[in-house]
C-alpha atoms as a PDB file:
ATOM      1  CA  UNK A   1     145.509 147.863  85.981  1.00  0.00           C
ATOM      2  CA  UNK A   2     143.322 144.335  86.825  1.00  0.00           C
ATOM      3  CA  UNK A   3     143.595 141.915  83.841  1.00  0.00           C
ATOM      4  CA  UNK A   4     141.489 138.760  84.028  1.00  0.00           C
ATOM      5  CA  UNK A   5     143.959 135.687  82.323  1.00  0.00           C
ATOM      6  CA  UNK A   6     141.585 133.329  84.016  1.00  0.00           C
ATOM      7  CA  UNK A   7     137.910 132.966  82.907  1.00  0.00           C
ATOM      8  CA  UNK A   8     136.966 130.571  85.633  1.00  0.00           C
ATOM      9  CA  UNK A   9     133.031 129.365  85.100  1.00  0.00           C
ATOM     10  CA  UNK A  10     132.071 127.472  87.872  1.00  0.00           C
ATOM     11  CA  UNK A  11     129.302 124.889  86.510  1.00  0.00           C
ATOM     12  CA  UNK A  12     128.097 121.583  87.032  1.00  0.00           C
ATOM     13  CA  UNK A  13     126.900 120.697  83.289  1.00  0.00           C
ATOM     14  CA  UNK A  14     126.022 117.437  82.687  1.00  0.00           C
ATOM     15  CA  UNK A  15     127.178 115.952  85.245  1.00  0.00           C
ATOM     16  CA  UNK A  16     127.248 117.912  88.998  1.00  0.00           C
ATOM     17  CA  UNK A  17     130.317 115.869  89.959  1.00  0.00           C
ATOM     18  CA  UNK A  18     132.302 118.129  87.648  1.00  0.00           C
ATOM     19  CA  UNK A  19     133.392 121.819  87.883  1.00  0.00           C
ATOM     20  CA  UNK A  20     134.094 123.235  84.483  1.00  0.00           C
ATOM     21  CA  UNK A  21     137.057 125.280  83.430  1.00  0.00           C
ATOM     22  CA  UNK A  22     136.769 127.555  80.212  1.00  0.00           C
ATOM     23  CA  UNK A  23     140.116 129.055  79.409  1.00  0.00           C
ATOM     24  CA  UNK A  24     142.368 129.652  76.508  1.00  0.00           C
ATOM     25  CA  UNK A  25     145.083 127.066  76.735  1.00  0.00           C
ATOM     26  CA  UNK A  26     148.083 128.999  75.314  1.00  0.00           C
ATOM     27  CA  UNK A  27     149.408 131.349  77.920  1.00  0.00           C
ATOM     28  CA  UNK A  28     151.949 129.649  79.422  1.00  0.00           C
ATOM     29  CA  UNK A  29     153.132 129.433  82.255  1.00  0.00           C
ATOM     30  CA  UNK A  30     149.393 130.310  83.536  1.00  0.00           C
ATOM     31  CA  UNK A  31     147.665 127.509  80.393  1.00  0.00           C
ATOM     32  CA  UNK A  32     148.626 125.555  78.644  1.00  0.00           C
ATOM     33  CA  UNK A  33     149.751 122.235  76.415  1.00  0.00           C
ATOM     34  CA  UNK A  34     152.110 119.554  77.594  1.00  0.00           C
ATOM     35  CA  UNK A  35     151.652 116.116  76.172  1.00  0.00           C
ATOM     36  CA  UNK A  36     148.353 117.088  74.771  1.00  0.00           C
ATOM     37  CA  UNK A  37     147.156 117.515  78.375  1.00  0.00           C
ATOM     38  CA  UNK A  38     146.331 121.718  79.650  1.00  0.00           C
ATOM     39  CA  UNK A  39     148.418 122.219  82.461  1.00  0.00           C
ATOM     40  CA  UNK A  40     149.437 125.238  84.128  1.00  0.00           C
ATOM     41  CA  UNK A  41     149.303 127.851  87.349  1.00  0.00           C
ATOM     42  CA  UNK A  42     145.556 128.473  86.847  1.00  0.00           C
ATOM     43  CA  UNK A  43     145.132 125.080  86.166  1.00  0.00           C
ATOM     44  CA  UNK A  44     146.657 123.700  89.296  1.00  0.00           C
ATOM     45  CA  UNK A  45     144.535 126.597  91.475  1.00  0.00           C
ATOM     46  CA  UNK A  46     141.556 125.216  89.668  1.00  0.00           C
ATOM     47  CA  UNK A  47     142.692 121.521  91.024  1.00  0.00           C
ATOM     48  CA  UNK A  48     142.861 123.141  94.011  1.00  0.00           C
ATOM     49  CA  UNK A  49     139.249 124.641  94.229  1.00  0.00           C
ATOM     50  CA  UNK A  50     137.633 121.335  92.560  1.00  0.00           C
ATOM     51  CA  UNK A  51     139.090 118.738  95.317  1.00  0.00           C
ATOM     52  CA  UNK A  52     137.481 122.019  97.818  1.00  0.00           C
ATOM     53  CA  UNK A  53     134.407 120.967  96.548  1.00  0.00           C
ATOM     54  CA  UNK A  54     134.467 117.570  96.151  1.00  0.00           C
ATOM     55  CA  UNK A  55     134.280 117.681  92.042  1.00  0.00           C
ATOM     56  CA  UNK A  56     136.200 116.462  89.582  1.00  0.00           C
ATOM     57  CA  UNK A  57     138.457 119.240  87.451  1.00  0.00           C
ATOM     58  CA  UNK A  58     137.459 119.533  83.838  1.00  0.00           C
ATOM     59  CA  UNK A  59     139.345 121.885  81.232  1.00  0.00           C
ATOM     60  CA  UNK A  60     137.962 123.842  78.195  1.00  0.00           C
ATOM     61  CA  UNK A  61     140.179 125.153  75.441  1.00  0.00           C
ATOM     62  CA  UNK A  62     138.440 128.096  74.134  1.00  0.00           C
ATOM     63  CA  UNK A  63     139.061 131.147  72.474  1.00  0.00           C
ATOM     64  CA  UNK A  64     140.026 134.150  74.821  1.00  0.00           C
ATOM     65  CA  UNK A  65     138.059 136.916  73.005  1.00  0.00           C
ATOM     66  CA  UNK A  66     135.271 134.822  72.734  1.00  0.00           C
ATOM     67  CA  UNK A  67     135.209 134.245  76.544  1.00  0.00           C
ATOM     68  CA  UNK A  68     135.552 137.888  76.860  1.00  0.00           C
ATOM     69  CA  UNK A  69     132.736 138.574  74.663  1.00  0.00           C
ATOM     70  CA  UNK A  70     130.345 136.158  76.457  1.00  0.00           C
ATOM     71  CA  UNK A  71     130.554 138.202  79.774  1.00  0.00           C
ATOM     72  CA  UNK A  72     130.841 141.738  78.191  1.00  0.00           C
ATOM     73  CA  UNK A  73     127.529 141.044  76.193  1.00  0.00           C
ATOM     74  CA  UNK A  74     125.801 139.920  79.412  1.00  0.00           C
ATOM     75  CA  UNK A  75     125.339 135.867  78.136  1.00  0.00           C
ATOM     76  CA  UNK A  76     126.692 134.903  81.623  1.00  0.00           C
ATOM     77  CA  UNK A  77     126.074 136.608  84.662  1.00  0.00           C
ATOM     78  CA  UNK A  78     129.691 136.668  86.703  1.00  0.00           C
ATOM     79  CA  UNK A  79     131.236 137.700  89.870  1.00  0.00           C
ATOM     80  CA  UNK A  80     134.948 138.486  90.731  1.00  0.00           C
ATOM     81  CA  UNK A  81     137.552 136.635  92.914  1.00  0.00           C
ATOM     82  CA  UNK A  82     139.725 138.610  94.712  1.00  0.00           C
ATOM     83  CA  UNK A  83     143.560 139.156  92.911  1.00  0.00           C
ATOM     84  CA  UNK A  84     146.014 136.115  93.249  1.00  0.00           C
ATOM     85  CA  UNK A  85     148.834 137.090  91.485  1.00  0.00           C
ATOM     86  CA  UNK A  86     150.619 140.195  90.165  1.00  0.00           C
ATOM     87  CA  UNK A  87     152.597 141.038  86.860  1.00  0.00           C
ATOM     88  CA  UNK A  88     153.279 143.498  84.398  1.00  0.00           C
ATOM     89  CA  UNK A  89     152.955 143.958  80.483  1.00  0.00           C
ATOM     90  CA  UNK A  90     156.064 144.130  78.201  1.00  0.00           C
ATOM     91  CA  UNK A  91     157.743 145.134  75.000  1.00  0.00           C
ATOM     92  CA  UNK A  92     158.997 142.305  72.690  1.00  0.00           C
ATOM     93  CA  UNK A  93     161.194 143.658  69.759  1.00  0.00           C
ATOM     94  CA  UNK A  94     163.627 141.864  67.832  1.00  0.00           C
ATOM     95  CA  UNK A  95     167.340 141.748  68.683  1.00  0.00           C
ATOM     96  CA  UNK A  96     168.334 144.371  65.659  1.00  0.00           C
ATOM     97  CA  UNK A  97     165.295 146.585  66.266  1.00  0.00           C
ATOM     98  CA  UNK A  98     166.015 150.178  66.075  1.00  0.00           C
ATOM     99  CA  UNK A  99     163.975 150.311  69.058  1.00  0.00           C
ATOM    100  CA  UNK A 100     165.502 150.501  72.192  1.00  0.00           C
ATOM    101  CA  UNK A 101     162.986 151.966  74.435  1.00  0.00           C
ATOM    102  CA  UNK A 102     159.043 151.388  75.417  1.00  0.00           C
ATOM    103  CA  UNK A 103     159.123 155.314  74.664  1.00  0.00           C
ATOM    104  CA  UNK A 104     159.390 154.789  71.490  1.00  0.00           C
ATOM    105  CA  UNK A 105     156.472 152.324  70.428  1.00  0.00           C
ATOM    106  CA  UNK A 106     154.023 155.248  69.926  1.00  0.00           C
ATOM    107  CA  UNK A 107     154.057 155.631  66.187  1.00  0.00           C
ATOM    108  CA  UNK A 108     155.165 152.032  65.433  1.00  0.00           C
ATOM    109  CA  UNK A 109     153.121 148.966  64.315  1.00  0.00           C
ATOM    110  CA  UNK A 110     152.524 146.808  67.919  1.00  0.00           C
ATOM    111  CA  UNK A 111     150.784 143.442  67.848  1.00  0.00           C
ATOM    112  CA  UNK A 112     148.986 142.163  70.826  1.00  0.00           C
ATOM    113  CA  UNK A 113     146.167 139.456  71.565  1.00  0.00           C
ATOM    114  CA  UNK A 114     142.753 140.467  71.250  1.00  0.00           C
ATOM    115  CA  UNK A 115     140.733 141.683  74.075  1.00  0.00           C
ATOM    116  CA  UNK A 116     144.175 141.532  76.077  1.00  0.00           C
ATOM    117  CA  UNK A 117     145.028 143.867  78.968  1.00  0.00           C
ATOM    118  CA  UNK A 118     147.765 144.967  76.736  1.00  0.00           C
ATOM    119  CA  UNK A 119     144.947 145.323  74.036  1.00  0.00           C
ATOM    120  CA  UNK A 120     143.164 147.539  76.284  1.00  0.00           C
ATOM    121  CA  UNK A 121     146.292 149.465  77.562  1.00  0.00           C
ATOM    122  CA  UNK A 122     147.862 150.181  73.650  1.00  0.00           C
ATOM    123  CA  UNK A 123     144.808 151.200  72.465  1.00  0.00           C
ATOM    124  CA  UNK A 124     144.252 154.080  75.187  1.00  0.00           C
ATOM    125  CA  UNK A 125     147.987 155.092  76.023  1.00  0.00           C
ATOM    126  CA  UNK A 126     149.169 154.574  72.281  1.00  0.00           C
ATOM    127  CA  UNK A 127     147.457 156.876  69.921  1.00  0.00           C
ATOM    128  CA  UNK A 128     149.565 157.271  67.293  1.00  0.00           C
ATOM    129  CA  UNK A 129     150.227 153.298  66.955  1.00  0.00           C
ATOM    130  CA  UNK A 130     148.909 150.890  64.487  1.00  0.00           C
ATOM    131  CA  UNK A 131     147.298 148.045  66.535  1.00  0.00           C
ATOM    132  CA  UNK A 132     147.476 144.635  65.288  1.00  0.00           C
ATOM    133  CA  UNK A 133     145.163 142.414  67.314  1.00  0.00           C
ATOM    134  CA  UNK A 134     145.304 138.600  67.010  1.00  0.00           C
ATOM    135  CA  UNK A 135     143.244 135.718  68.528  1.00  0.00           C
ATOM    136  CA  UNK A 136     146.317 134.373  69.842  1.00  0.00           C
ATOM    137  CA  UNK A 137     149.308 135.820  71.000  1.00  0.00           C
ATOM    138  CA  UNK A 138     151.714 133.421  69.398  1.00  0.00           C
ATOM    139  CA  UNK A 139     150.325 134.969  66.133  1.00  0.00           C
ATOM    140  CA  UNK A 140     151.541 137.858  66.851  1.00  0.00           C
ATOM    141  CA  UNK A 141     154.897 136.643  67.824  1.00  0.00           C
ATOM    142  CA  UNK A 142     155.036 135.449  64.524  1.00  0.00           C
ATOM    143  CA  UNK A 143     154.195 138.988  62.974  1.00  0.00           C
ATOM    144  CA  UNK A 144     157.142 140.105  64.574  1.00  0.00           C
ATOM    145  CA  UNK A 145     159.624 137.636  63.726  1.00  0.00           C
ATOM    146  CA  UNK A 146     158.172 138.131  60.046  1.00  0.00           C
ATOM    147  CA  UNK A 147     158.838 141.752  60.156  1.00  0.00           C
ATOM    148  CA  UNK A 148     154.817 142.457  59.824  1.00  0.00           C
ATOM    149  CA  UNK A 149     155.171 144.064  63.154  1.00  0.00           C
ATOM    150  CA  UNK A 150     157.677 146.660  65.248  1.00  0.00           C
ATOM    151  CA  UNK A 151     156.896 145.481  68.374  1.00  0.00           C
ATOM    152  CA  UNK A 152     154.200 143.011  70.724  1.00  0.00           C
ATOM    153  CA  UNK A 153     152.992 144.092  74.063  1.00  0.00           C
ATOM    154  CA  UNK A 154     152.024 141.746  76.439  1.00  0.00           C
ATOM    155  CA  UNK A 155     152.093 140.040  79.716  1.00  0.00           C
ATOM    156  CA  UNK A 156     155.504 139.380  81.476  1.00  0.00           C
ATOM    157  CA  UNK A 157     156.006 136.020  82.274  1.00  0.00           C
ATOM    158  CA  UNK A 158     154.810 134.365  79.020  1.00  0.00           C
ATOM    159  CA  UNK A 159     157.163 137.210  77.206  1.00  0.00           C
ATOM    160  CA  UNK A 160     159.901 135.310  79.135  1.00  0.00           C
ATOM    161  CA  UNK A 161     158.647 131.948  78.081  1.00  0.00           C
ATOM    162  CA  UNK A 162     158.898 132.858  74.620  1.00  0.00           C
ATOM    163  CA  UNK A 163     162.532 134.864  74.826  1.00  0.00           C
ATOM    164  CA  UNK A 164     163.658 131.407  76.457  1.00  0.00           C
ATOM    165  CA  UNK A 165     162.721 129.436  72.878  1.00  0.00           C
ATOM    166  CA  UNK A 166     163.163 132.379  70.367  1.00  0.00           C
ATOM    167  CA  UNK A 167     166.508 133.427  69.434  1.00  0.00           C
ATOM    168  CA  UNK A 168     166.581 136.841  67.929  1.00  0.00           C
ATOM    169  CA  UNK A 169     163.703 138.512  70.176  1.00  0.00           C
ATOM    170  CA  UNK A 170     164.563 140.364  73.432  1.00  0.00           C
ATOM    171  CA  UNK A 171     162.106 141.978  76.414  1.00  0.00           C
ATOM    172  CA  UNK A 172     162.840 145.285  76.558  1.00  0.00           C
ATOM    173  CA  UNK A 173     163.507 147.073  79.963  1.00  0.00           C
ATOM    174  CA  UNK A 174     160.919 148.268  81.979  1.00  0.00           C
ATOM    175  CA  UNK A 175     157.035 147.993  82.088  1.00  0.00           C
ATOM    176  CA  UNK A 176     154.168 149.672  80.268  1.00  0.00           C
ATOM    177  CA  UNK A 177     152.050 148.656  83.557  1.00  0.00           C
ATOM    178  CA  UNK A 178     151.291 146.692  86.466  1.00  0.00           C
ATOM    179  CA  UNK A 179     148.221 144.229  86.261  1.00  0.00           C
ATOM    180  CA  UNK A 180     146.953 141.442  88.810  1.00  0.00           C
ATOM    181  CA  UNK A 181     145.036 138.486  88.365  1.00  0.00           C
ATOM    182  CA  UNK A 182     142.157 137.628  89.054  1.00  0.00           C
ATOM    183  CA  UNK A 183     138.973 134.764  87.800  1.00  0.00           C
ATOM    184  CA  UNK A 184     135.723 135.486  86.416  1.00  0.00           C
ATOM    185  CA  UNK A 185     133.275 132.844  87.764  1.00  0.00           C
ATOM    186  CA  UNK A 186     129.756 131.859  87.594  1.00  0.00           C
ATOM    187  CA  UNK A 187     127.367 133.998  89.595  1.00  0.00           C
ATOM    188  CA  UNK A 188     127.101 133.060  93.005  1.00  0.00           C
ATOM    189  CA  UNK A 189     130.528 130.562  93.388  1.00  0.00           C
ATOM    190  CA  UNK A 190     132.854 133.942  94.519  1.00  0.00           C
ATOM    191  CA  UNK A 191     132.576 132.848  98.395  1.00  0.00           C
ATOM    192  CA  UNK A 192     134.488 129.405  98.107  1.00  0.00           C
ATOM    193  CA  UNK A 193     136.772 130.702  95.250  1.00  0.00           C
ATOM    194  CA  UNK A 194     138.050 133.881  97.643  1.00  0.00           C
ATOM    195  CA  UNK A 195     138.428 131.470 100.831  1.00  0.00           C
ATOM    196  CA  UNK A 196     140.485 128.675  98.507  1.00  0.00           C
ATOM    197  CA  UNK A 197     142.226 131.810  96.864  1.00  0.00           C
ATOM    198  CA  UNK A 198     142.891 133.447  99.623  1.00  0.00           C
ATOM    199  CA  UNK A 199     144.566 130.146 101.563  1.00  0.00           C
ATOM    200  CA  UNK A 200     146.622 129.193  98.899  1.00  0.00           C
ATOM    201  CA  UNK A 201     147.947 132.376  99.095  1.00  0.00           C
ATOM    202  CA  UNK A 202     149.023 132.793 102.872  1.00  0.00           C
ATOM    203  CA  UNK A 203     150.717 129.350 102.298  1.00  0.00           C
ATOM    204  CA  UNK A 204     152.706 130.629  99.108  1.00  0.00           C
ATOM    205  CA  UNK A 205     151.102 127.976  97.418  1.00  0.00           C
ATOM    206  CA  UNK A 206     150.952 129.749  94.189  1.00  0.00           C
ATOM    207  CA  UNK A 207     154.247 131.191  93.934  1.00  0.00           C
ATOM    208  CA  UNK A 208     155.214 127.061  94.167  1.00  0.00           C
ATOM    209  CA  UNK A 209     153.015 126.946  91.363  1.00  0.00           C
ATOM    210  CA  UNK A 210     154.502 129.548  89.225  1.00  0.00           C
ATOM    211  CA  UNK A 211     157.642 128.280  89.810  1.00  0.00           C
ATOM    212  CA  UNK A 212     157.014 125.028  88.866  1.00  0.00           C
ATOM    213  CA  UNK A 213     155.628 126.124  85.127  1.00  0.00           C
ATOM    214  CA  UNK A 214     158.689 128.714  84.557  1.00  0.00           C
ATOM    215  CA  UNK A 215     161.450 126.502  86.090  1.00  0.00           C
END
């Protein structure tokens, strides 16, 4: 499975000394806050790529579905980079859940962010489920610590992020699926992307970076 964290649109705006970043900024360790400034893996790639090109790095908080919605309906026209990093999707259940294997989230109530790869995957593999989709996935955290939900599906390391702060909630063993990631960026602005990409990947650049936001 390919999931997409990073919605990369290359653009020069206002001002063409500037290449613009459009993510949503709560997905650590990949996006988000620290000391009101959006830091993060993708965020130091996209450093990477900007100084590449001789532009200064600007980030934009927005909504993930709404990114999501921009490319599916065609608004911008996009190419693909090539994969930079690989992970898998989880189960988060409470501590004193009754459920004790990702077998047996099938006719449970499982929350998961909105036009997710984990929203995709529970809504094709999980018929029987009742699918709770929220704008952010923090939300649904939050349904689950309130008892709204059984369960919350998502990507791996940001599960682990939130085990680390949230006493009570575990990861349960083993993966729903694989998933790499990838960026979505303006048409045309693939070539330098792949080549920046594909360098800081030989160099284990961003496994440094990775380790640096979940250290």
């Amino acid at each position: 499975l390919l999931v997409f964290m990073l919605i990369f649109l290359v653009s020069c705006g206002k001002n063409e000394n500037e290449l613009i970043m459009v993510t949503e900024a709560g997905f650590a360790p990949y996006e988000y806050y620290d000391n009101g400034e959006i830091v993060g893996v993708d965020v130091d790639i996209a450093n990477e790529i900007a100084k590449e090109m001789g532009k200064k790095l600007v980030v934009k908080d927005v909504a993930f579905d709404s990114i999501i919605n921009e490319v599916k309906t065609g608004k911008e026209e996009v190419d693909f980079s090539v994969n930079y990093s690989v992970s898998k999707q989880v189960v988060i259940v409470k501590e004193n859940s009754a459920i004790t294997s990702t077998k047996d989230i099938d006719n449970k109530k499982i929350a998961v962010q909105l036009g997710s790869i984990a929203d995709t995957y529970v809504t094709d593999n999980y018929k029987n489920a009742e699918i709770v989709r929220q704008k952010k996935y923090l939300a649904a955290i939050e349904d689950l610590k309130s008892d709204k939900v059984d369960a919350v599906v998502m990507d791996e390391l940001p599960a682990k992020e939130i085990i680390s702060s949230n006493n009570g909630l575990k990861i349960l063993e083993g993966s729903l699926a694989n998933d790499s990631y990838g960026m979505v960026v303006k048409k045309g602005n693939s070539e330098l992307l792949n080549i920046v990409l594909n360098r800081l990947k030989e160099k284990g650049k961003i496994e440094e970076f990775v380790i640096k936001h979940t250290s």
